[in-house]
N, C-alpha and C. Protein backbone atom coordinates (compact mmCIF):
# COMPACT_ATOMS: atom_id res chain seq x y z
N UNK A 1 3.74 -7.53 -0.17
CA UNK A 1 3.31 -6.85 1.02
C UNK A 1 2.82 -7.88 2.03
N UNK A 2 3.72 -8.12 2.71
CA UNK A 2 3.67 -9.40 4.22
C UNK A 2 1.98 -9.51 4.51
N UNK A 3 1.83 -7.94 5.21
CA UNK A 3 1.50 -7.34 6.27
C UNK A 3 -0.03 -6.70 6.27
N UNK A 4 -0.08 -6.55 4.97
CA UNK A 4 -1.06 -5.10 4.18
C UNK A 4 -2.58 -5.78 4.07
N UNK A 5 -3.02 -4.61 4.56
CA UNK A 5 -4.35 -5.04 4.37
C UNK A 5 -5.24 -4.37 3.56
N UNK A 6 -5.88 -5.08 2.52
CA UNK A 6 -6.71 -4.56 1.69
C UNK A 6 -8.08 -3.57 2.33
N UNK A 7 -7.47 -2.32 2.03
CA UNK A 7 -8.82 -1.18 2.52
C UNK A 7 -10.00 -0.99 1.89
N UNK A 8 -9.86 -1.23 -0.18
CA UNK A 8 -10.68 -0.53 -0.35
C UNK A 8 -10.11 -1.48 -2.22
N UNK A 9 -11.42 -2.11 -3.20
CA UNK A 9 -10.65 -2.03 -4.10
C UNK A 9 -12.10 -1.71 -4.87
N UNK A 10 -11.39 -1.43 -6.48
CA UNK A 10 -12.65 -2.00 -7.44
C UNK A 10 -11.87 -1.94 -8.77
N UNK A 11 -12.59 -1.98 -9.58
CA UNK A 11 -11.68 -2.13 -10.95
C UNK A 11 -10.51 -1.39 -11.79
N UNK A 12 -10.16 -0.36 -10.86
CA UNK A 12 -9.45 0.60 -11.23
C UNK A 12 -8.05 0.71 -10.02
N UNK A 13 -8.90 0.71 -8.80
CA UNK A 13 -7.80 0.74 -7.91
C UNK A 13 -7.60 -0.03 -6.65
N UNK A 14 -6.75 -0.40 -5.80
CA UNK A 14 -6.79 -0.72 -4.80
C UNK A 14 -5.84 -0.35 -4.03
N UNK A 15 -6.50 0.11 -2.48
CA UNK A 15 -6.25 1.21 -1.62
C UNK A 15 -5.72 0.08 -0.37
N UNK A 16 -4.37 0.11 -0.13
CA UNK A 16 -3.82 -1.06 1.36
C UNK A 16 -3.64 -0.22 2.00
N UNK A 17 -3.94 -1.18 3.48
CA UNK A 17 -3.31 -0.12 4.65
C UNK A 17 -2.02 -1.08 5.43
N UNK A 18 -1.06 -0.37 5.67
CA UNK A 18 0.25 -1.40 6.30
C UNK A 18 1.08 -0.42 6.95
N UNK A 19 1.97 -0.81 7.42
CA UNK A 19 3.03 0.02 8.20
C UNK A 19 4.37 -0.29 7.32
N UNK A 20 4.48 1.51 6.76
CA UNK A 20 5.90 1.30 5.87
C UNK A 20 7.07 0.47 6.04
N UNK A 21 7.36 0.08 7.03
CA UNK A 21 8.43 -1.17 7.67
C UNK A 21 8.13 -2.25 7.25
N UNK A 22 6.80 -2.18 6.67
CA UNK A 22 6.78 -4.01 6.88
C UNK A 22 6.40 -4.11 4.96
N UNK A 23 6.63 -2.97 3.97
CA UNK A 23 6.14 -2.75 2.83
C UNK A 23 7.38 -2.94 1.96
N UNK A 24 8.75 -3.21 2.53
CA UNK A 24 9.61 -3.19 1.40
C UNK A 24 10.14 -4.05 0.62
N UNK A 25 8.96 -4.91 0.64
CA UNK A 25 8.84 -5.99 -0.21
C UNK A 25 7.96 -6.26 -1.67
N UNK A 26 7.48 -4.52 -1.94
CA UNK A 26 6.54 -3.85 -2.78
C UNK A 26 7.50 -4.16 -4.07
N UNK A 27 7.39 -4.53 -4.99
CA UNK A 27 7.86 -4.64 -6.73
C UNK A 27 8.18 -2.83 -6.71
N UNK A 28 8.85 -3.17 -7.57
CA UNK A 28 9.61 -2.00 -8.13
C UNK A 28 8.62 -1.11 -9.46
N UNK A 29 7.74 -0.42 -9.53
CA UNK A 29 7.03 0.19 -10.27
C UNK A 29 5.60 0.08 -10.10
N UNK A 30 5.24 -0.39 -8.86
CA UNK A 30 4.03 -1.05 -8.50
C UNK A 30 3.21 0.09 -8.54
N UNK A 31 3.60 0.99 -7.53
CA UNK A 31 3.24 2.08 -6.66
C UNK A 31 2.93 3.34 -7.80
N UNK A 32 1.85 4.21 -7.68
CA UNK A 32 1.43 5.61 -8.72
C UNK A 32 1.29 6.59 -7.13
N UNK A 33 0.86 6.13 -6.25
CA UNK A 33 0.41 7.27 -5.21
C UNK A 33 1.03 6.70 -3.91
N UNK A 34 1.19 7.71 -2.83
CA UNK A 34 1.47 6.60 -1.40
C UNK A 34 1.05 8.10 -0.69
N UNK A 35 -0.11 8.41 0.31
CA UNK A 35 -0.31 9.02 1.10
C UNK A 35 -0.07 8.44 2.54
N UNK A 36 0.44 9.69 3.49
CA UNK A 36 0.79 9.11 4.86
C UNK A 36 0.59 10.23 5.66
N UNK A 37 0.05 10.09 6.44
CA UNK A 37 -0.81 10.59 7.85
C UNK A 37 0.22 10.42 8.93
N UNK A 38 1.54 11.47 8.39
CA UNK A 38 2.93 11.48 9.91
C UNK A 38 2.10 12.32 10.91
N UNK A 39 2.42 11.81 12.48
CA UNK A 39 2.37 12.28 13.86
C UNK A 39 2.90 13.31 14.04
C-alpha cells in the first residue's frame, strides 16, 4: 500500500485510510473487512 495511511492500530487490528486506486498493490489474502463511504 504506496499511499495508505495508518488510522488506527493495536494488537489485533489495523485500520488504513487510502484511496482504492492507489491500494492494488495489497497481497492477495491480506484483507478480512474493507468499508467505504461512496458519494
Amino acid at each position: 500500500m504506496n499511499s495508505a495511511q495508518l488510522f488506527f492500530q493495536d494488537t489485533a487490528i489495523a485500520i488504513y485510510h487510502a484511496d482504492f486506486l492507489t491500494t492494488a498493490c495489497v497481497p492477495d489474502a491480506s484483507v478480512d473487512l474493507i468499508v467505504t463511504s461512496p458519494p
